[in-house]
Protein backbone atom coordinates (compact mmCIF):
# COMPACT_ATOMS: atom_id res chain seq x y z
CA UNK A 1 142.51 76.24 77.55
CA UNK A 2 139.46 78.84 78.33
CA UNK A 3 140.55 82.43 78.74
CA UNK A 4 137.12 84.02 80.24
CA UNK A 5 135.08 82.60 77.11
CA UNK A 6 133.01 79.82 76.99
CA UNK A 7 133.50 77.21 74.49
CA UNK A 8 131.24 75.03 72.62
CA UNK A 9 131.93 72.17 70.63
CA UNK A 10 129.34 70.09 68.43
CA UNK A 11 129.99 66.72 66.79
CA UNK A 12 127.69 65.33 64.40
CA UNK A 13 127.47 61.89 63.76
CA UNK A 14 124.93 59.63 61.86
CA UNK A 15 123.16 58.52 65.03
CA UNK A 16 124.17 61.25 67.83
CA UNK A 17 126.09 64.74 68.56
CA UNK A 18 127.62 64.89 71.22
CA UNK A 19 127.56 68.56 72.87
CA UNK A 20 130.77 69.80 74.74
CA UNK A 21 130.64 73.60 76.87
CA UNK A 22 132.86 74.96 78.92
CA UNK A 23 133.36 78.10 80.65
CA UNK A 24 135.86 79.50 83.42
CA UNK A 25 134.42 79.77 86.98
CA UNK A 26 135.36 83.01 89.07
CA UNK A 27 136.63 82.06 91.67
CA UNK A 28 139.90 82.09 94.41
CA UNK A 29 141.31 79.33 92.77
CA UNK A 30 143.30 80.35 89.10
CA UNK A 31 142.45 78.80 85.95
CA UNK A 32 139.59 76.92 87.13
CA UNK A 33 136.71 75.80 84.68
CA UNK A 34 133.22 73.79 84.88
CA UNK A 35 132.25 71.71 81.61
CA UNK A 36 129.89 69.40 80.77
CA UNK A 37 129.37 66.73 77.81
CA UNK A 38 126.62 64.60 76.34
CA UNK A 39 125.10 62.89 73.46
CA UNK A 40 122.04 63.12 71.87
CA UNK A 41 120.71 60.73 69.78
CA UNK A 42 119.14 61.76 66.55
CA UNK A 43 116.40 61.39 63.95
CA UNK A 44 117.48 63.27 61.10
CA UNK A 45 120.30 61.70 59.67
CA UNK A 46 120.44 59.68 56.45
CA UNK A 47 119.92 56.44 57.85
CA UNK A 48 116.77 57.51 58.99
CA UNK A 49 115.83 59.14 55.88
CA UNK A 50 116.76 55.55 54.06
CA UNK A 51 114.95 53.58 56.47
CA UNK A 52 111.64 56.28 56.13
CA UNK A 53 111.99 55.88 52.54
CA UNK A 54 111.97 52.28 52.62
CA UNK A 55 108.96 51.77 54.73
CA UNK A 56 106.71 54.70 53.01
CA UNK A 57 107.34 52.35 49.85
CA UNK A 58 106.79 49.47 52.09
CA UNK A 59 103.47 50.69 52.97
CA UNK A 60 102.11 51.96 49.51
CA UNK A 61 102.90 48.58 48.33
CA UNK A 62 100.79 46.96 51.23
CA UNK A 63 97.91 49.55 50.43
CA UNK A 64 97.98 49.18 46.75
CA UNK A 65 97.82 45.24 47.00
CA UNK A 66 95.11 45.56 49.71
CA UNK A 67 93.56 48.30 47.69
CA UNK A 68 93.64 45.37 44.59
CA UNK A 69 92.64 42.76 45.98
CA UNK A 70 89.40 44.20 47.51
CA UNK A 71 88.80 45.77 43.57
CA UNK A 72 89.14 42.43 42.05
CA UNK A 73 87.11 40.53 44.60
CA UNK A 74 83.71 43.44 44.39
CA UNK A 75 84.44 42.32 40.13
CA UNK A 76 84.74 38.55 40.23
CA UNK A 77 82.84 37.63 43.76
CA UNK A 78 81.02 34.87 41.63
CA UNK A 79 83.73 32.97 40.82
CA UNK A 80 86.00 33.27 44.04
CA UNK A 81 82.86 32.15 46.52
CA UNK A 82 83.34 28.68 47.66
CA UNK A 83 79.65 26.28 47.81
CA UNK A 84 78.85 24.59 50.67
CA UNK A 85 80.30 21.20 50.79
């Protein structure tokens, strides 16, 4: 129950908070009080680091193989290029 103070309330979870205020409205009716609630996804948790992680890895492993093959390709063009049939 709100005595003339708001209140605010934040839940954490792994993919979303969820953000509760409330606050007592002056008014001719006694006790009365306006609140609101709502999620909000987030970005920071550590799923997302995992999944981040994962894909920077991902990528360096793409990069380095690209990165390779072009190296050995410039060294042994001679013997990888196909003659005309």
């Amino acid at each position: 129950m709100l005595h003339k103070a708001p209140y605010d309330h934040r839940q954490d979870g792994r993919a979303q908070t969820l953000l509760l205020r409330g606050c007592p409205l002056p008014a001719a009716i006694p006790n009365l009080s306006a609140w609101t609630m709502t999620r909000v996804a987030t970005a920071g948790g550590p799923a997302y680091g995992q999944a981040m992680t994962g894909l920077g890895v991902l990528l360096a492993v793409v990069v380095g193989s690209a990165a390779g093959l072009t190296l050995y390709g410039r060294l042994e063009g001679d013997y990888l290029r196909v003659g005309p049939f």
